[in-house]
N, C-alpha and C. Protein backbone atom coordinates (compact mmCIF):
# COMPACT_ATOMS: atom_id res chain seq x y z
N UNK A 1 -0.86 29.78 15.82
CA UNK A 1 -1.85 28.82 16.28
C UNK A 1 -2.14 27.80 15.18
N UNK A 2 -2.03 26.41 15.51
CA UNK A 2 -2.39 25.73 14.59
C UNK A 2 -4.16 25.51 14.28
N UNK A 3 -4.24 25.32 13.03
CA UNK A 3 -5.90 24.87 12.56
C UNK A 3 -6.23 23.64 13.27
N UNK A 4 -7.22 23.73 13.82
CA UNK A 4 -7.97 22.44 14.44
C UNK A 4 -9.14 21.72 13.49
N UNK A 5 -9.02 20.65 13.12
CA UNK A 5 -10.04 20.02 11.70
C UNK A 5 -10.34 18.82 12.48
N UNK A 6 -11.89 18.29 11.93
CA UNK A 6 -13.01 17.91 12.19
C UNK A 6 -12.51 16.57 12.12
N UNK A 7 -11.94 15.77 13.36
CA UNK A 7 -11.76 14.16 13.49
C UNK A 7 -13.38 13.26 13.94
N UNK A 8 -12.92 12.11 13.70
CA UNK A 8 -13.54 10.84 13.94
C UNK A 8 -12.82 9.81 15.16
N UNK A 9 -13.74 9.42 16.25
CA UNK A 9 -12.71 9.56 17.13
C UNK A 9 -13.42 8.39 18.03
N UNK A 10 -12.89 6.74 17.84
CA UNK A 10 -13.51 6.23 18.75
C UNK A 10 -13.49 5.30 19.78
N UNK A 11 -14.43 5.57 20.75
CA UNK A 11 -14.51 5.29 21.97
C UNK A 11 -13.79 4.37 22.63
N UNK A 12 -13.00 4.26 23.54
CA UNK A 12 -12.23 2.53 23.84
C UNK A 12 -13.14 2.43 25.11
N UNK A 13 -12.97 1.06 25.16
CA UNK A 13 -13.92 0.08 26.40
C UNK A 13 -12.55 0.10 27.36
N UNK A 14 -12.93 -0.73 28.90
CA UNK A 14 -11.93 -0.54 29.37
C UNK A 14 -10.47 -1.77 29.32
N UNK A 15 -11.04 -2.17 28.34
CA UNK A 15 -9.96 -3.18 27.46
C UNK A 15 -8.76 -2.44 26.39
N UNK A 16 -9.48 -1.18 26.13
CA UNK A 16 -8.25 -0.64 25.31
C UNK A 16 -8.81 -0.72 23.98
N UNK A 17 -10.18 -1.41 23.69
CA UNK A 17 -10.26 -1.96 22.34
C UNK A 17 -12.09 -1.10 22.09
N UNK A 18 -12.10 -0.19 21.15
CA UNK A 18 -13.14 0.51 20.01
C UNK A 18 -14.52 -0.23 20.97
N UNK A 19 -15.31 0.44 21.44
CA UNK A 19 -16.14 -0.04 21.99
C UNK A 19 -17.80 0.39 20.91
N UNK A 20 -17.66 0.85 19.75
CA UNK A 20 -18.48 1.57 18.69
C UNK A 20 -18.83 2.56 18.73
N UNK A 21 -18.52 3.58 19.98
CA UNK A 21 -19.17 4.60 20.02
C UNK A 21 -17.96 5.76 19.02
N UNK A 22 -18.61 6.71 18.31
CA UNK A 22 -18.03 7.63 17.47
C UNK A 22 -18.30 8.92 18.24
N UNK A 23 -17.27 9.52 18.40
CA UNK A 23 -17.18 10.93 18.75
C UNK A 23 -15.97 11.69 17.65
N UNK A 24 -17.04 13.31 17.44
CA UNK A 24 -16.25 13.95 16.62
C UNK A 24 -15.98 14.76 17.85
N UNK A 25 -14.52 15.23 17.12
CA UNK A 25 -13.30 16.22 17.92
C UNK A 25 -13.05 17.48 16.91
N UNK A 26 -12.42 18.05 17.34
CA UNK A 26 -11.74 19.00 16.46
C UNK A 26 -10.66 19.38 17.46
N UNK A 27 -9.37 18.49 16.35
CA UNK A 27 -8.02 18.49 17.14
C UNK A 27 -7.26 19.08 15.54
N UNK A 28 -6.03 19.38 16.19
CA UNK A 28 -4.85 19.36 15.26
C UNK A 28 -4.28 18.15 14.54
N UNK A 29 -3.47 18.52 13.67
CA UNK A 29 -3.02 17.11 14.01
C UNK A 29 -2.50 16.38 14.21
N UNK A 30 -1.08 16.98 15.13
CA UNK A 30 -0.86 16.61 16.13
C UNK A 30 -1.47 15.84 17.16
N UNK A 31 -2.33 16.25 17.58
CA UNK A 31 -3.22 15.54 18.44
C UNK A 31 -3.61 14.63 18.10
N UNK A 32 -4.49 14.48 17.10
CA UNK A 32 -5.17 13.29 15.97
C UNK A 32 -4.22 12.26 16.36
N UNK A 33 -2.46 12.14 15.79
CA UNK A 33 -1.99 11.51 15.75
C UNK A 33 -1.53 10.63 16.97
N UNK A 34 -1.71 11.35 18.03
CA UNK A 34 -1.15 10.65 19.36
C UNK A 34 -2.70 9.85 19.55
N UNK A 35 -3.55 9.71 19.42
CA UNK A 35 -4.79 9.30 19.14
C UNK A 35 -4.84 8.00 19.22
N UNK A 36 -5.61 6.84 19.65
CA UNK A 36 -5.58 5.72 18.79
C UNK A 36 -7.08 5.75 18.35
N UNK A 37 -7.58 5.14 17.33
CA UNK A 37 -8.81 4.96 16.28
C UNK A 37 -9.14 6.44 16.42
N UNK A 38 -8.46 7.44 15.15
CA UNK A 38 -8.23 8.79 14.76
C UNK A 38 -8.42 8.96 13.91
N UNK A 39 -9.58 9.03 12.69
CA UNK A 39 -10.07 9.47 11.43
C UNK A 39 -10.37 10.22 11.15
N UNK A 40 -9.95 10.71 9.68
CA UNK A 40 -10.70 11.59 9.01
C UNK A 40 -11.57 11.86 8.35
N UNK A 41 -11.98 10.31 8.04
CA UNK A 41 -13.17 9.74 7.21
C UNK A 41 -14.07 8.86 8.44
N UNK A 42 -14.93 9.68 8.17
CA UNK A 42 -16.53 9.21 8.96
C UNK A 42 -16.71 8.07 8.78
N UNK A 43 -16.69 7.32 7.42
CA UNK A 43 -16.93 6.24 6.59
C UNK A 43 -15.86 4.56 7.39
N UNK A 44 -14.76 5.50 7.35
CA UNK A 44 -13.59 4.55 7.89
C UNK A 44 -13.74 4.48 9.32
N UNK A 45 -14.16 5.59 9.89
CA UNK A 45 -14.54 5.43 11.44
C UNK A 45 -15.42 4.18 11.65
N UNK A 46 -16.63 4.43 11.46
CA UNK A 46 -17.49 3.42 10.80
C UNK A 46 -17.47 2.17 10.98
N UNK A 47 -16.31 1.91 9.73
CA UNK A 47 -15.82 0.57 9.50
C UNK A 47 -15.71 -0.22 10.89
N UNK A 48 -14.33 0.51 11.30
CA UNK A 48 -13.90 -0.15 12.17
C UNK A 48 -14.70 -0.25 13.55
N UNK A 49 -15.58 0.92 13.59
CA UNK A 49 -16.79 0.76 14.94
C UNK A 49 -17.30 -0.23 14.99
N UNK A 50 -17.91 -1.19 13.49
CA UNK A 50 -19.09 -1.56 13.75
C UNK A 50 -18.37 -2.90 13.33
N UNK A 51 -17.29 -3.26 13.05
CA UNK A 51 -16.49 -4.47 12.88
C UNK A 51 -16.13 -5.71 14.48
């Protein structure tokens, strides 16, 4: 079984595009990666939410 670790994970509008909302996951990471706006840093989530 793979470890599942604590992502940053956010929201798309129905444009496809970060709508600011942040949700944490706990995926692999695998998963993470098929992801789009998929962090591991809260900080970097953030960024790009509120950009």
């Amino acid at each position: 079984m793979k470890k599942k670790k604590l992502y940053y994970v956010l929201v798309l509008d129905q444009f496809g595009q970060p709508s600011g909302i942040i949700e944490e996951e706990y995926l692999t990471e695998e998963e993470a990666r098929q992801k789009p706006y998929c962090y591991k840093n809260y900080a970097e989530a953030l960024y790009i939410a509120i950009d």
